[in-house]
C-alpha atoms as a PDB file:
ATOM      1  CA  UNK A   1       0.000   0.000   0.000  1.00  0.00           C
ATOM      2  CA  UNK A   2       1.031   3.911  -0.549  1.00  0.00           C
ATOM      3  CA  UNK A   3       1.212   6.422   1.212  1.00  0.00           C
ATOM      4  CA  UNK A   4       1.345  10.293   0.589  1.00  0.00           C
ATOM      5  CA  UNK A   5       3.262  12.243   2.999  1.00  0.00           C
ATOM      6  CA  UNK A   6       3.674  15.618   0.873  1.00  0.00           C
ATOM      7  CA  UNK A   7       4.230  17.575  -2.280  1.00  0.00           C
ATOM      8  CA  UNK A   8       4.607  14.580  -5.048  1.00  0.00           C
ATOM      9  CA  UNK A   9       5.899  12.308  -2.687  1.00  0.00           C
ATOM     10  CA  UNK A  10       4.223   8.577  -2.285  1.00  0.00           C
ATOM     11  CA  UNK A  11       6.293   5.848   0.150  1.00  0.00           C
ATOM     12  CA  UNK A  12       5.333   2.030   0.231  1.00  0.00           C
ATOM     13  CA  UNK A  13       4.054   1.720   3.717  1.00  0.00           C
ATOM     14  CA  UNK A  14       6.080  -1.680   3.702  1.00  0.00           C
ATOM     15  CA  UNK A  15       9.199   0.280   3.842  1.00  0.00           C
ATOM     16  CA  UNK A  16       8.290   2.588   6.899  1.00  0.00           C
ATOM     17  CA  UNK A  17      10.497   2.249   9.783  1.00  0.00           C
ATOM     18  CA  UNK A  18       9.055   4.920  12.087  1.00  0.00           C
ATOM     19  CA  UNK A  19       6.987   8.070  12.316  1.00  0.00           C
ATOM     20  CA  UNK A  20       8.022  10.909  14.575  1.00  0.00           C
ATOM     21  CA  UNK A  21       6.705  13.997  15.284  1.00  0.00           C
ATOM     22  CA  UNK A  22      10.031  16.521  14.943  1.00  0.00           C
ATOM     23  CA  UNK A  23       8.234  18.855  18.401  1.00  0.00           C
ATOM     24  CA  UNK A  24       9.029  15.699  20.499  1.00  0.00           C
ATOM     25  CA  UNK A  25      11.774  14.221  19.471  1.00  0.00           C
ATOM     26  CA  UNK A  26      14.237  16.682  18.687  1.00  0.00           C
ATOM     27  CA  UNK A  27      14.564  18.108  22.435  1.00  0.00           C
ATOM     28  CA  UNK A  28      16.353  15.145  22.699  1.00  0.00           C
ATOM     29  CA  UNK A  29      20.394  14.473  21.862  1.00  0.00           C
ATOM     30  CA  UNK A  30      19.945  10.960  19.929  1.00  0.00           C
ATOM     31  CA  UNK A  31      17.359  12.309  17.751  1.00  0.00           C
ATOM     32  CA  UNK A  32      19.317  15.561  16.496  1.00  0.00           C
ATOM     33  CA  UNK A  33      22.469  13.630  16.284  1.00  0.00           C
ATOM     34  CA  UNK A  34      20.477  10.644  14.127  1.00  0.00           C
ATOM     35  CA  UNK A  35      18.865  13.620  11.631  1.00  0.00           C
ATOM     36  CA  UNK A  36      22.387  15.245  11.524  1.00  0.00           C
ATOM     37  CA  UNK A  37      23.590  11.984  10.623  1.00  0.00           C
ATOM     38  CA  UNK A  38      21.289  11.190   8.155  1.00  0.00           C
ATOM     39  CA  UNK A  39      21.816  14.798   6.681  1.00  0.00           C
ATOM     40  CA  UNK A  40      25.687  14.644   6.332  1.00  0.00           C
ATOM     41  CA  UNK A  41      24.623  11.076   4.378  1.00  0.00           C
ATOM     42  CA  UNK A  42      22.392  12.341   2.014  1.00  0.00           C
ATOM     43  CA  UNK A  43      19.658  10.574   3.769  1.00  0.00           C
ATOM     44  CA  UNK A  44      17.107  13.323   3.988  1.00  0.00           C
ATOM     45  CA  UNK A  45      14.655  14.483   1.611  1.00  0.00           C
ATOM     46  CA  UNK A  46      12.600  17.803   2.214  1.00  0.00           C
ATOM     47  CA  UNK A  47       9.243  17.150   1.254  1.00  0.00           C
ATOM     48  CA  UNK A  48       7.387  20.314   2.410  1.00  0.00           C
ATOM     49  CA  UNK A  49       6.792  23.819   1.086  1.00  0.00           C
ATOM     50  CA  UNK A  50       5.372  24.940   5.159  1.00  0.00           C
ATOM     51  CA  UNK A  51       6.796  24.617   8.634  1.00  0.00           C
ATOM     52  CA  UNK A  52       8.022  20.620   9.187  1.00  0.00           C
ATOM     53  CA  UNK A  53       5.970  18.588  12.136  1.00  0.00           C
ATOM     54  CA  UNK A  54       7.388  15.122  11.433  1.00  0.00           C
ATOM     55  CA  UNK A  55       9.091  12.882   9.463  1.00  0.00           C
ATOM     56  CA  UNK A  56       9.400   9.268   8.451  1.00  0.00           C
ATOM     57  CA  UNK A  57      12.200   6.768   8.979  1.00  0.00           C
ATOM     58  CA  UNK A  58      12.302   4.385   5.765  1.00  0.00           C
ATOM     59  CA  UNK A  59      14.136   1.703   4.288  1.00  0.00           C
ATOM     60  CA  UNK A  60      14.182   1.539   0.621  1.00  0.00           C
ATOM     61  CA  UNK A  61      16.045  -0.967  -1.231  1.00  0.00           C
ATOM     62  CA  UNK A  62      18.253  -1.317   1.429  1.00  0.00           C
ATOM     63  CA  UNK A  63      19.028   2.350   2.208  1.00  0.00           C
ATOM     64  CA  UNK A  64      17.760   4.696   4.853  1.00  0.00           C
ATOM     65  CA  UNK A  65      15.747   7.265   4.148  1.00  0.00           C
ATOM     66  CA  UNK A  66      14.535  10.400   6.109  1.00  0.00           C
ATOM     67  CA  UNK A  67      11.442  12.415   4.786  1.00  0.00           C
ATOM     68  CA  UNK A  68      10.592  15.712   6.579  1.00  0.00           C
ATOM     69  CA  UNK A  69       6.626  16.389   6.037  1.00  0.00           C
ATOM     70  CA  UNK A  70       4.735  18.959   7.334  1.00  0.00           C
ATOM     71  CA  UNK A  71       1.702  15.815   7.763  1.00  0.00           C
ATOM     72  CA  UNK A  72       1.334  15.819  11.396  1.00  0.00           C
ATOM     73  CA  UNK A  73       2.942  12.214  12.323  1.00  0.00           C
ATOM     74  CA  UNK A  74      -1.037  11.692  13.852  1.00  0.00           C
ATOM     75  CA  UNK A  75      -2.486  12.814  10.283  1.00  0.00           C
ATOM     76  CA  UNK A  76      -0.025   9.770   8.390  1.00  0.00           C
ATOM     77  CA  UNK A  77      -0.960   7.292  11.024  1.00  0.00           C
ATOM     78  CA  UNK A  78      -4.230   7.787  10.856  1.00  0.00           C
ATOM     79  CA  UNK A  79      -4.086   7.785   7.109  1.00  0.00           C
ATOM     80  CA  UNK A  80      -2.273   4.473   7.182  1.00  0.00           C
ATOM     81  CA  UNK A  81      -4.968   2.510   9.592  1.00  0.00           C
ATOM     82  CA  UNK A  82      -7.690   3.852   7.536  1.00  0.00           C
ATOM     83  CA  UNK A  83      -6.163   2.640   4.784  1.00  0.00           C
ATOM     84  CA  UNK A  84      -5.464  -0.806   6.309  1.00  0.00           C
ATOM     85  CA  UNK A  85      -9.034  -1.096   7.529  1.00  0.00           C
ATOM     86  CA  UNK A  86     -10.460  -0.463   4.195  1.00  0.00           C
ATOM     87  CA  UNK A  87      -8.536  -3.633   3.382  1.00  0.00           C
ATOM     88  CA  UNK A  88     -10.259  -6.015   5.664  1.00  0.00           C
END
């Protein structure tokens, strides 16, 4: 199943790793050292055009990948259950 999580941008939900919300998570040191990480790697994609609330932790062929969405992380996880109950 797909998921959109901003501008033109459409993930497999099978790839998801983890949503975060960026309010909570980066008051803390392991979280701004793992997006600064995955920023000096070329690991982050900017797929906004308004102030960032979360982003998603995939892993796509094999490679990380960090999108930064201004979808509330509650907006794509309701969008994904919805999605999933629709299916059953």
């Amino acid at each position: 199943m797909y998921l959109h999580i901003g501008i033109d941008k459409v993930i497999n939900t099978d790839d998801i790793l983890g949503i975060f919300d960026l309010d909570n998570t980066t008051v803390q040191k392991s979280s701004k050292e793992f997006l600064a990480n995955a920023e000096k790697a070329g690991e982050v994609e900017n797929v906004c055009t308004d102030l960032p609330k979360s982003f998603v932790v995939c892993l796509e062929n094999g490679r990380r990948k960090v999108y930064i969405t201004q979808i509330a992380s509650s907006t794509i996880i309701k969008r994904m259950r919805e999605k999933y109950e629709t299916l059953s």
